[in-house]
N, C-alpha and C. Protein backbone atom coordinates (compact mmCIF):
# COMPACT_ATOMS: atom_id res chain seq x y z
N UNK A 1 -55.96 -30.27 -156.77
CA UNK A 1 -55.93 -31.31 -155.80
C UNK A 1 -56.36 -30.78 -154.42
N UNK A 2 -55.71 -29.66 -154.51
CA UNK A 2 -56.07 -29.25 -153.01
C UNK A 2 -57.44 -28.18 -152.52
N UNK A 3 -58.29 -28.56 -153.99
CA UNK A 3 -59.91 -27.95 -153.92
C UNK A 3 -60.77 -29.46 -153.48
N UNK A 4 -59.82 -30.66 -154.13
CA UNK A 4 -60.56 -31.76 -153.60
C UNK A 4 -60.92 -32.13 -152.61
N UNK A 5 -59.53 -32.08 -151.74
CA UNK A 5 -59.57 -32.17 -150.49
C UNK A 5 -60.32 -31.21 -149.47
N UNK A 6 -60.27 -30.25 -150.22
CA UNK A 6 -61.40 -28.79 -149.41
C UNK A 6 -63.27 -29.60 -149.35
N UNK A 7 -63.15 -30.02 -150.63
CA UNK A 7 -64.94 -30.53 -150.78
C UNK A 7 -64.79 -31.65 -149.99
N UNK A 8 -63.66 -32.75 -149.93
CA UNK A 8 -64.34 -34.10 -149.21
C UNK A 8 -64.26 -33.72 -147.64
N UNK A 9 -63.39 -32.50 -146.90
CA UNK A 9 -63.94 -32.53 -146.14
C UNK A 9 -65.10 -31.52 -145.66
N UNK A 10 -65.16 -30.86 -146.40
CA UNK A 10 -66.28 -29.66 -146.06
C UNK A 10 -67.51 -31.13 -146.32
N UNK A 11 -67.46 -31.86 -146.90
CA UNK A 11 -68.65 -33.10 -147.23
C UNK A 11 -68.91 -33.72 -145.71
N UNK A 12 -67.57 -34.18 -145.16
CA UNK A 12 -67.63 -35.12 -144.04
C UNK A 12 -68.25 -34.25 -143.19
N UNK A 13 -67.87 -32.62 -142.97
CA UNK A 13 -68.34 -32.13 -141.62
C UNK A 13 -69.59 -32.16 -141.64
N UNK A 14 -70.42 -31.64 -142.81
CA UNK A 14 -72.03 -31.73 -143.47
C UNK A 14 -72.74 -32.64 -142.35
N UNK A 15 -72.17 -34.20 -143.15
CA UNK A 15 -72.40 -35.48 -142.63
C UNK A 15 -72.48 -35.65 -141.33
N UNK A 16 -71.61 -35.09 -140.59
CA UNK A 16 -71.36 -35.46 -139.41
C UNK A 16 -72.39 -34.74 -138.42
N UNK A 17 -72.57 -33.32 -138.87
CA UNK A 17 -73.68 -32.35 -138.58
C UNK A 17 -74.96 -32.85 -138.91
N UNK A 18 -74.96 -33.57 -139.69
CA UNK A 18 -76.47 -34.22 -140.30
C UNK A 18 -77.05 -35.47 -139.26
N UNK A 19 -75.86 -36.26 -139.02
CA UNK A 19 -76.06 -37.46 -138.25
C UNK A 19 -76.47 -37.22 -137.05
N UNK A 20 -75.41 -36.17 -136.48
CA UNK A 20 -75.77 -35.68 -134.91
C UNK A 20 -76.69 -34.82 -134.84
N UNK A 21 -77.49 -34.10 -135.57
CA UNK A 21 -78.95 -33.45 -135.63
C UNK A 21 -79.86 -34.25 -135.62
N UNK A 22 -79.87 -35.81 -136.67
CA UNK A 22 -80.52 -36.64 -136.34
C UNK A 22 -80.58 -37.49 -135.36
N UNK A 23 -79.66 -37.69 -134.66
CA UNK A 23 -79.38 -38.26 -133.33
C UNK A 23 -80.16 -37.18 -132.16
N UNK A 24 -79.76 -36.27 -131.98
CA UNK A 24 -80.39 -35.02 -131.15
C UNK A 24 -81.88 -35.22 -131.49
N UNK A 25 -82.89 -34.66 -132.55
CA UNK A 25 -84.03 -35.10 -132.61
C UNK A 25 -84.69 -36.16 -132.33
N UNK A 26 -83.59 -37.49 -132.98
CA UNK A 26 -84.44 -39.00 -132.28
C UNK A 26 -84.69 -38.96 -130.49
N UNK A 27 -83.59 -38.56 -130.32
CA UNK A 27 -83.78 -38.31 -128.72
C UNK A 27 -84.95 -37.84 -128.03
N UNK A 28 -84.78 -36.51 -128.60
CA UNK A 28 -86.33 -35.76 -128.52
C UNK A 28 -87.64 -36.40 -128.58
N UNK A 29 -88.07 -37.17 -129.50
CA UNK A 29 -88.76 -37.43 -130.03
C UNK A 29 -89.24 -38.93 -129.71
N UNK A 30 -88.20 -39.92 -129.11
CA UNK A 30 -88.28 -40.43 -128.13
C UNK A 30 -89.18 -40.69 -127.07
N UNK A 31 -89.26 -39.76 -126.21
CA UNK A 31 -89.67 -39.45 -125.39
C UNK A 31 -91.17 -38.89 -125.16
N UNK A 32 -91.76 -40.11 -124.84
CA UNK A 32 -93.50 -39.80 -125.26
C UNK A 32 -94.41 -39.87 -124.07
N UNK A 33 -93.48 -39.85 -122.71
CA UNK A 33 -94.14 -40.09 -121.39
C UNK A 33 -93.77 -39.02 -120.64
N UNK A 34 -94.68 -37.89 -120.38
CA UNK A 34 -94.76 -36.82 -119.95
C UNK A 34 -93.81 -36.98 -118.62
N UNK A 35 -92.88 -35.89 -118.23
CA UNK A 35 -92.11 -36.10 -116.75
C UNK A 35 -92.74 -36.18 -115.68
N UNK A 36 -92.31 -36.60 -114.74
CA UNK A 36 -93.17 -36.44 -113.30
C UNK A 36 -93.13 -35.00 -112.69
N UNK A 37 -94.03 -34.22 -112.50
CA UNK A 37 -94.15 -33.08 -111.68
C UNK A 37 -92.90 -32.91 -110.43
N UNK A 38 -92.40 -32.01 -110.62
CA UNK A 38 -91.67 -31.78 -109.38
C UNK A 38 -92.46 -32.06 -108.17
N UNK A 39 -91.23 -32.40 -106.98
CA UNK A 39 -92.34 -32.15 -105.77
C UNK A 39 -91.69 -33.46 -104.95
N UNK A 40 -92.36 -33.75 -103.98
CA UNK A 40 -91.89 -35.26 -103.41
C UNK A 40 -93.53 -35.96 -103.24
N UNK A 41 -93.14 -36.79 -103.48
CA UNK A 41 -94.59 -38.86 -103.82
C UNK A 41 -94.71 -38.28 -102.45
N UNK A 42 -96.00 -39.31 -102.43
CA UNK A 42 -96.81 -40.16 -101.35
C UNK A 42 -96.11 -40.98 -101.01
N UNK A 43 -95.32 -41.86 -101.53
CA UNK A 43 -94.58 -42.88 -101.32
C UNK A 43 -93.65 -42.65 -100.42
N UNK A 44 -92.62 -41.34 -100.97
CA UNK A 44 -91.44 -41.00 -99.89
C UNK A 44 -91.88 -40.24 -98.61
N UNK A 45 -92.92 -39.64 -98.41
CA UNK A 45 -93.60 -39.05 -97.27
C UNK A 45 -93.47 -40.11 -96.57
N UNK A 46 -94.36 -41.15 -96.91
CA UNK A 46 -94.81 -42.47 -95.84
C UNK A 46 -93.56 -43.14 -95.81
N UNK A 47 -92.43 -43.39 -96.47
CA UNK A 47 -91.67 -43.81 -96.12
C UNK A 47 -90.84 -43.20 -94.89
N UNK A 48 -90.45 -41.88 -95.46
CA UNK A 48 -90.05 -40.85 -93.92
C UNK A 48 -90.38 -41.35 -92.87
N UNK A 49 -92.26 -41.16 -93.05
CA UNK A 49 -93.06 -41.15 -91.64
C UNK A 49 -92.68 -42.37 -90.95
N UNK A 50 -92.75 -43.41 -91.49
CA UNK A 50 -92.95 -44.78 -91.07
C UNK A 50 -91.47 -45.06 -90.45
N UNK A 51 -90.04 -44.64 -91.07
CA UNK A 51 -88.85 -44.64 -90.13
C UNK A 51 -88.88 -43.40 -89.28
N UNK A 52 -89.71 -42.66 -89.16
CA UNK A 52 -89.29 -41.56 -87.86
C UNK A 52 -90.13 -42.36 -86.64
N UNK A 53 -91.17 -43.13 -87.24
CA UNK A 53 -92.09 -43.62 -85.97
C UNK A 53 -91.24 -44.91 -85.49
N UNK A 54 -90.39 -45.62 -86.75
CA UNK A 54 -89.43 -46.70 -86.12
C UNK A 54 -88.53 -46.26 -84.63
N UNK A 55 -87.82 -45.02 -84.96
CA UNK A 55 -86.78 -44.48 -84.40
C UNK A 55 -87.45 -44.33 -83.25
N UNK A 56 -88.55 -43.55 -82.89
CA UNK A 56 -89.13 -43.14 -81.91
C UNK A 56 -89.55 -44.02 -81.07
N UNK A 57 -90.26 -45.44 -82.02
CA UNK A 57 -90.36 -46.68 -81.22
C UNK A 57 -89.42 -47.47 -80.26
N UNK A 58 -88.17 -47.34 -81.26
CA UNK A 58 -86.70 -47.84 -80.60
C UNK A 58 -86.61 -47.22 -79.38
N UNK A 59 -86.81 -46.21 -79.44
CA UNK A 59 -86.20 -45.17 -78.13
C UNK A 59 -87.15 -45.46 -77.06
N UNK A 60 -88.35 -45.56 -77.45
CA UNK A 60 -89.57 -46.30 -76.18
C UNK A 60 -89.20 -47.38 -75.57
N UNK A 61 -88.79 -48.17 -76.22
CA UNK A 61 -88.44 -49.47 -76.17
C UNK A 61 -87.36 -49.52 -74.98
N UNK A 62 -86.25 -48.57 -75.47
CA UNK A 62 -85.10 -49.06 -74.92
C UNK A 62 -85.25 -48.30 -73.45
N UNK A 63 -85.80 -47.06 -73.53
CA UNK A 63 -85.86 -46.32 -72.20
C UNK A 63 -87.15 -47.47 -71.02
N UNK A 64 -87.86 -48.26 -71.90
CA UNK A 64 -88.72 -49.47 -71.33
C UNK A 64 -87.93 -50.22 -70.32
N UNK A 65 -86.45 -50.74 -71.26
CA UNK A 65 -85.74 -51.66 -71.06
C UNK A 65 -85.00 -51.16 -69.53
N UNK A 66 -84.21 -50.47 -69.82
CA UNK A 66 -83.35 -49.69 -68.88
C UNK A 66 -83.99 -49.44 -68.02
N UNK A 67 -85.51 -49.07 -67.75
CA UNK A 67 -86.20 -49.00 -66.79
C UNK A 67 -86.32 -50.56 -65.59
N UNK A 68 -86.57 -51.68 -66.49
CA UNK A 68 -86.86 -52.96 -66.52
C UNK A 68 -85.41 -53.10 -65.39
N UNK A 69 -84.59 -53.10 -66.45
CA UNK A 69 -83.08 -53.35 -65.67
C UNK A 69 -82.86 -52.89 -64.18
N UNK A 70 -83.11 -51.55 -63.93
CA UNK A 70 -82.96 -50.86 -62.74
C UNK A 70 -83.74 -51.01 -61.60
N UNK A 71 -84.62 -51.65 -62.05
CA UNK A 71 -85.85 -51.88 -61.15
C UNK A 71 -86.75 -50.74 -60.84
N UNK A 72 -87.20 -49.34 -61.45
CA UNK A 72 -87.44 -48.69 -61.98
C UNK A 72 -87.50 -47.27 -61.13
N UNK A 73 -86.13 -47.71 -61.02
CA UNK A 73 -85.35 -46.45 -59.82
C UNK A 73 -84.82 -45.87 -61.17
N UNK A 74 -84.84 -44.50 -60.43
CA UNK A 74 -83.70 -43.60 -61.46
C UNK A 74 -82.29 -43.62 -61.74
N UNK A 75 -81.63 -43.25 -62.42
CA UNK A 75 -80.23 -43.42 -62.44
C UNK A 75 -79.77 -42.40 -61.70
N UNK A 76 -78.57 -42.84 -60.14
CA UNK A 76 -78.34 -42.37 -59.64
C UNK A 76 -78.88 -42.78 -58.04
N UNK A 77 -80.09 -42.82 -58.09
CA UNK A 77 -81.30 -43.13 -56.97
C UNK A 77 -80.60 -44.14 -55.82
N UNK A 78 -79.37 -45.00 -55.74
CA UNK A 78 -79.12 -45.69 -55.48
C UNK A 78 -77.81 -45.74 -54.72
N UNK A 79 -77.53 -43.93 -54.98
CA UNK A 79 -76.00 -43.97 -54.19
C UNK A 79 -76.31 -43.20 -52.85
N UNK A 80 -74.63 -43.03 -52.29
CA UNK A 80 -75.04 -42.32 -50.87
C UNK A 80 -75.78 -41.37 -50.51
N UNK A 81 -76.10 -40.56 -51.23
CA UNK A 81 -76.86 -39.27 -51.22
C UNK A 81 -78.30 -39.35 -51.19
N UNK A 82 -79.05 -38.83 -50.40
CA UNK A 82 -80.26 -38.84 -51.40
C UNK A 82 -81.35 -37.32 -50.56
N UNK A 83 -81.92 -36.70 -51.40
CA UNK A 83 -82.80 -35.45 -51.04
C UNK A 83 -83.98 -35.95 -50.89
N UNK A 84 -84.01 -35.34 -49.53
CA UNK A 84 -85.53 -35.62 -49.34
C UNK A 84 -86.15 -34.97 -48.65
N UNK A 85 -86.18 -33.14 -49.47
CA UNK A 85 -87.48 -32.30 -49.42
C UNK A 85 -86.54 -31.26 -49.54
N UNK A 86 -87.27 -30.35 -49.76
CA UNK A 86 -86.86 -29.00 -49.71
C UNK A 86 -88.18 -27.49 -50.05
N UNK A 87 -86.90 -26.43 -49.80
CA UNK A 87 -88.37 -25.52 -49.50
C UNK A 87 -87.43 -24.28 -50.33
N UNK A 88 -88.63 -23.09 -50.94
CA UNK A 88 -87.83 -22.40 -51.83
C UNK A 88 -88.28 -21.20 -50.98
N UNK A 89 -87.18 -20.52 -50.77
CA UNK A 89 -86.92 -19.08 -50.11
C UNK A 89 -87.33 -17.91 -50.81
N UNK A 90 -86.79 -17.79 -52.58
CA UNK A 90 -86.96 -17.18 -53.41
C UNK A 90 -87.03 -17.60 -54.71
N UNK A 91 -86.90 -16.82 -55.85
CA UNK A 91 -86.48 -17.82 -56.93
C UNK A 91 -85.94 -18.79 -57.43
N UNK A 92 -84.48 -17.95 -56.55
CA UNK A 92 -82.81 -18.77 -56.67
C UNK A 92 -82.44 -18.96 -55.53
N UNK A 93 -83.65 -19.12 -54.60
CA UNK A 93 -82.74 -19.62 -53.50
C UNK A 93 -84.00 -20.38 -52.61
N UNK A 94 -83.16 -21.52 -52.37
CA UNK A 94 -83.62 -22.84 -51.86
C UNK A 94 -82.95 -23.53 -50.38
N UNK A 95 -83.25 -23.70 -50.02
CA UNK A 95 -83.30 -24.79 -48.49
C UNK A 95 -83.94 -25.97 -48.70
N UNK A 96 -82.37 -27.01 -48.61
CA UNK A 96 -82.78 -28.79 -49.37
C UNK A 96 -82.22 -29.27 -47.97
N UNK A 97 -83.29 -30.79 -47.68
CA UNK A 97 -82.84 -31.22 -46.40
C UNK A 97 -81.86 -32.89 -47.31
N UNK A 98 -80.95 -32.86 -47.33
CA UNK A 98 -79.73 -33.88 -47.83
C UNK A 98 -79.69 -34.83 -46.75
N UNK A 99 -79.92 -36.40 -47.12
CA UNK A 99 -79.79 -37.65 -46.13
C UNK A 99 -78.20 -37.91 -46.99
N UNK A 100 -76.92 -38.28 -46.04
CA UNK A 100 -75.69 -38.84 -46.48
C UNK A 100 -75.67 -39.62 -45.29
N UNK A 101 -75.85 -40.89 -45.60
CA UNK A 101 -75.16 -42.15 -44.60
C UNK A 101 -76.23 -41.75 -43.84
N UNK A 102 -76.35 -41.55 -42.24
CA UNK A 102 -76.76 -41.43 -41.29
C UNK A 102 -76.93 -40.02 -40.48
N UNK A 103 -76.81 -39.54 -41.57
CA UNK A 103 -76.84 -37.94 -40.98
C UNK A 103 -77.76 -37.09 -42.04
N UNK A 104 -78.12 -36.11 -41.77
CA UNK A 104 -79.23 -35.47 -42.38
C UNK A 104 -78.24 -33.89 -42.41
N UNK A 105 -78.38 -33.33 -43.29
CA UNK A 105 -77.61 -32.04 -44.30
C UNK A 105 -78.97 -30.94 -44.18
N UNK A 106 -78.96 -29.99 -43.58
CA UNK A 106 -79.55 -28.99 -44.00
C UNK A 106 -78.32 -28.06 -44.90
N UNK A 107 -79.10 -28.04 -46.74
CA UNK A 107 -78.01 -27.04 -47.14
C UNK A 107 -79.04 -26.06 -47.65
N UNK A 108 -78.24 -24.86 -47.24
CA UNK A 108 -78.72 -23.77 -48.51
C UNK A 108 -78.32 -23.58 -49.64
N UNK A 109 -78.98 -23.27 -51.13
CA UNK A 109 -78.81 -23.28 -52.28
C UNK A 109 -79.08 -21.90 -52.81
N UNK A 110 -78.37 -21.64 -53.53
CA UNK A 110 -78.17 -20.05 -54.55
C UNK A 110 -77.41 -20.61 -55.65
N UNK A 111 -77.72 -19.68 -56.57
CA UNK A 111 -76.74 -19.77 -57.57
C UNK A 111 -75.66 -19.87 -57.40
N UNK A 112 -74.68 -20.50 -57.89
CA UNK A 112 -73.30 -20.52 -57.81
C UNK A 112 -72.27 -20.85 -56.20
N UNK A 113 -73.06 -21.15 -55.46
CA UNK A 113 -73.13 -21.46 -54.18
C UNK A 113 -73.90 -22.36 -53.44
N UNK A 114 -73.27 -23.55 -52.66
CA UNK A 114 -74.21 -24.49 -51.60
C UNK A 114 -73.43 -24.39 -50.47
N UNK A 115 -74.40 -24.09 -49.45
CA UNK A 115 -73.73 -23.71 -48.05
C UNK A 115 -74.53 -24.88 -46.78
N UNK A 116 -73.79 -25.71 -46.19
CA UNK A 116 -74.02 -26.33 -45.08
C UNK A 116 -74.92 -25.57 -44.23
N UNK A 117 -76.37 -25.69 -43.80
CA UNK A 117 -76.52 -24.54 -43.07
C UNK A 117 -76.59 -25.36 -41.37
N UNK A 118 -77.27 -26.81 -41.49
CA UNK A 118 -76.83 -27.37 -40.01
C UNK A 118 -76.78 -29.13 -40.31
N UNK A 119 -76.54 -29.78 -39.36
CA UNK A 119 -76.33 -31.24 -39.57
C UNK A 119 -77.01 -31.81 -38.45
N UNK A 120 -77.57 -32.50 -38.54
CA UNK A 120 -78.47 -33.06 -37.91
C UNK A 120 -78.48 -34.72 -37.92
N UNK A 121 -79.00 -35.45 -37.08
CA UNK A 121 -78.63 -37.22 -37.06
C UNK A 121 -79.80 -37.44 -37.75
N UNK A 122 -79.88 -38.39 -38.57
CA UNK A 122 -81.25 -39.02 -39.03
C UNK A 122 -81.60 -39.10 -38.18
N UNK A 123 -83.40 -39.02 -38.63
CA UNK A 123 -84.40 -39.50 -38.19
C UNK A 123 -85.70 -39.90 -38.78
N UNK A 124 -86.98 -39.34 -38.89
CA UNK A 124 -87.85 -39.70 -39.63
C UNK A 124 -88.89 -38.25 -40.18
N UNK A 125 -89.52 -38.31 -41.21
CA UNK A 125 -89.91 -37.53 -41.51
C UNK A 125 -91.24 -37.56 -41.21
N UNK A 126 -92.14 -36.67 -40.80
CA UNK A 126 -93.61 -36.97 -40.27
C UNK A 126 -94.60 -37.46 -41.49
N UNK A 127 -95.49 -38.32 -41.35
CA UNK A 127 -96.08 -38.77 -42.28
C UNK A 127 -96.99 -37.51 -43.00
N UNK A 128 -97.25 -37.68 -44.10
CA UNK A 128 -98.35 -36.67 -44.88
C UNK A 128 -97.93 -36.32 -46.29
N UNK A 129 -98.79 -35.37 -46.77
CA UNK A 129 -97.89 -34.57 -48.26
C UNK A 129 -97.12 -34.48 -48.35
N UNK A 130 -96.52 -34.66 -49.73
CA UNK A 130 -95.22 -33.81 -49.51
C UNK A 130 -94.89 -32.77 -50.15
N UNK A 131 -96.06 -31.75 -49.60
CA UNK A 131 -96.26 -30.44 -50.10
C UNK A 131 -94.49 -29.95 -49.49
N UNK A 132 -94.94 -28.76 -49.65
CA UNK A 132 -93.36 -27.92 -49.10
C UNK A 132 -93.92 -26.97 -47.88
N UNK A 133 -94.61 -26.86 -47.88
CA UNK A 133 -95.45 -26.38 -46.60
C UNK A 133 -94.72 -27.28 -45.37
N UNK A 134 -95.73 -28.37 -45.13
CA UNK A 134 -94.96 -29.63 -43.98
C UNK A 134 -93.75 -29.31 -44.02
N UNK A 135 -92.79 -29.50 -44.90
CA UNK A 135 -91.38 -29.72 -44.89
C UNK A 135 -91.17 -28.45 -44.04
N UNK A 136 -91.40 -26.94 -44.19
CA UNK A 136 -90.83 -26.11 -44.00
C UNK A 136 -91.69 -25.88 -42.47
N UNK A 137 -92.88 -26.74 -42.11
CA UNK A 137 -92.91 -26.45 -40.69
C UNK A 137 -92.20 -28.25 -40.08
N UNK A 138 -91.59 -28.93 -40.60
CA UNK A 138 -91.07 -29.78 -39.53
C UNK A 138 -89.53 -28.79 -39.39
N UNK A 139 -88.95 -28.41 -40.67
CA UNK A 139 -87.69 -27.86 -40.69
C UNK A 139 -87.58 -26.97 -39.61
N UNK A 140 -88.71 -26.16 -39.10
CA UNK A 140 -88.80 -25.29 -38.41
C UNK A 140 -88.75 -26.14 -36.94
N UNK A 141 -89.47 -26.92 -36.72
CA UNK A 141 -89.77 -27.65 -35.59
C UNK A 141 -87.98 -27.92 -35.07
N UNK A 142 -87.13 -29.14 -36.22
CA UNK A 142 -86.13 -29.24 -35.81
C UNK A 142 -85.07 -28.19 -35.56
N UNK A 143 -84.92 -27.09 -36.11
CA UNK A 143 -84.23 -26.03 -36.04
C UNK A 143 -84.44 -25.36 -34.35
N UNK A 144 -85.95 -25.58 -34.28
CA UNK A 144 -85.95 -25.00 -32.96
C UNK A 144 -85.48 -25.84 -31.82
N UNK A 145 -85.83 -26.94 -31.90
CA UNK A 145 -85.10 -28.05 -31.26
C UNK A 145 -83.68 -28.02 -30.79
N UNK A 146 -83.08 -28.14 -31.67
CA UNK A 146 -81.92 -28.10 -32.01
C UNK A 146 -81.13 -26.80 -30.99
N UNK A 147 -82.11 -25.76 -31.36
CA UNK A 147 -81.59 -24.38 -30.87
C UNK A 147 -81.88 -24.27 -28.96
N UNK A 148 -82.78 -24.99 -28.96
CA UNK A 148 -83.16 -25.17 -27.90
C UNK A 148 -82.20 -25.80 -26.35
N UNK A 149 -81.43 -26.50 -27.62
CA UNK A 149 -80.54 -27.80 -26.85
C UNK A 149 -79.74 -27.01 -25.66
């Protein structure tokens, strides 16, 4: 009895090995449309391309807008402060003439340092370039002025 039971299942495993070999091959065999080459399409390139040029568009757009809005002053352009000229001494070091309210700021600039160097009342700046040349002979003009007093 218990050789019977040895053959019916040594039979079933056969079977079962037989079915799933034939299952495994149909699979195989199946399959009659060569794979696609690794790599990335034409398709997804241009798709990329075409949303990076969206994004980039957006950003034109909106820096358009914000321009539109402001009246196409800069941000900032509009508060008490405003520079108007300066002259460079050295690399890192600069002489900026600063308008606040009604008074005019000569400061000196360095790294890590801005120093008041005189204060002066508004007035007007002489017409012409606005090379840094001019600036640094009116600066001179008022300084002597000034010193003169």
């Amino acid at each position: 009895m218990m050789s019977q039971y040895l053959s019916l299942r040594i039979r079933d495993h056969r079977r079962l090995v037989a079915v799933a070999l034939a299952c495994v091959s149909a699979g195989l065999f199946a399959q009659t449309t060569t794979p696609e080459p690794p790599g990335v399409s034409a398709s997804a390139i241009l798709q990329t391309l075409l949303g990076l040029a969206l994004i980039v568009g957006i950003l034109f757009v909106g820096a358009y807008v914000l321009r539109r809005l402001n009246d196409g002053k800069r941000f900032g352009a509009n508060g008490p402060m405003k520079v108007l000229g300066g002259l460079s001494i050295s690399p890192r070091e600069r002489i900026m003439l600063v308008e606040v309210g009604d008074t005019w700021l000569v400061v000196g600039v360095v790294p890590g340092q801005i120093r008041t160097l005189h204060t002066l009342p508004r007035g007007e700046l002489p017409p012409g370039n606005q090379d840094e040349k001019p600036f640094g002979q009116w600066l001179k003009q008022i300084t002597e002025r000034n010193h003169a007093q």
